[in-house]
Protein backbone atom coordinates (compact mmCIF):
# COMPACT_ATOMS: atom_id res chain seq x y z
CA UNK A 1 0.00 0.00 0.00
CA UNK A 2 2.68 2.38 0.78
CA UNK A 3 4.72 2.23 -2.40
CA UNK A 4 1.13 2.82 -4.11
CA UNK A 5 0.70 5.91 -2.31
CA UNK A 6 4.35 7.26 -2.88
CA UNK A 7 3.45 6.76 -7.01
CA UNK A 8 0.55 8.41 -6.80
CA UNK A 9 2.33 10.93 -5.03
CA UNK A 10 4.82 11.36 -7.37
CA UNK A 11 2.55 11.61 -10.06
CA UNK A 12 0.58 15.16 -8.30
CA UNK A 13 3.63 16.78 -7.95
CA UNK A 14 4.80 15.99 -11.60
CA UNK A 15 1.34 16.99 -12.79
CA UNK A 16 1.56 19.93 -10.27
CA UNK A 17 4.73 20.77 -11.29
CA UNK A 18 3.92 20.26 -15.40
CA UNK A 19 1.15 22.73 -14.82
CA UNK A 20 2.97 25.17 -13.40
CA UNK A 21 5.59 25.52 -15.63
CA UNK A 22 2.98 25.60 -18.63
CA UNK A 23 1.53 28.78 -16.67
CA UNK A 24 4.80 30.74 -16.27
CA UNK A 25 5.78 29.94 -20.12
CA UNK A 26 2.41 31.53 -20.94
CA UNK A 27 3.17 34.17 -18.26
CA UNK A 28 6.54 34.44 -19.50
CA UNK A 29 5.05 35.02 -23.24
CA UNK A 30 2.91 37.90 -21.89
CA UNK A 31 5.33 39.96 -20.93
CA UNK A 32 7.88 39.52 -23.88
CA UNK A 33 4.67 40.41 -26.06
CA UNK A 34 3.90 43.97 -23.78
CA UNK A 35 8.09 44.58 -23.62
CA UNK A 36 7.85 44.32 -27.41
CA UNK A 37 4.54 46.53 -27.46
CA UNK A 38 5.97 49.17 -24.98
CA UNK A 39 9.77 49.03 -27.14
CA UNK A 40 7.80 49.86 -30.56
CA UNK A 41 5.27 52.74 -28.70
CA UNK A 42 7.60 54.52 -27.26
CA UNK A 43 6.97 58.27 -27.26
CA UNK A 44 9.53 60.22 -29.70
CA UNK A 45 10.58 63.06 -27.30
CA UNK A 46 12.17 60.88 -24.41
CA UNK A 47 14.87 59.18 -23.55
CA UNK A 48 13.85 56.34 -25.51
CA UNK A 49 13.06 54.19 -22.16
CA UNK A 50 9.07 53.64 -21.68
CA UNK A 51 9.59 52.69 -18.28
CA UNK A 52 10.38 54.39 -14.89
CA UNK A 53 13.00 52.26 -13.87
């Protein structure tokens, strides 16, 4: 029975962990897509950074 358990446990947290990762790749994808947004819209009279920091 125990052995049983520790698969099935293994198999949540490499589902969990699958899941996750699939989130912060589309997360990930996001914010490449607004940096690329905010690099092309950039106003003409600044520095050339969009950002404050």
């Amino acid at each position: 029975m125990v052995p049983l358990l520790l698969v099935l446990l293994l198999v949540l947290i490499l589902f969990g962990a699958g899941f996750a990762m699939k989130i912060l790749w589309w997360v990930a994808l996001a914010v490449l897509v607004l940096w690329l947004v905010g690099f092309v819209a950039r106003p003409k009279g600044s520095s050339g950074r969009w950002y404050r920091w």
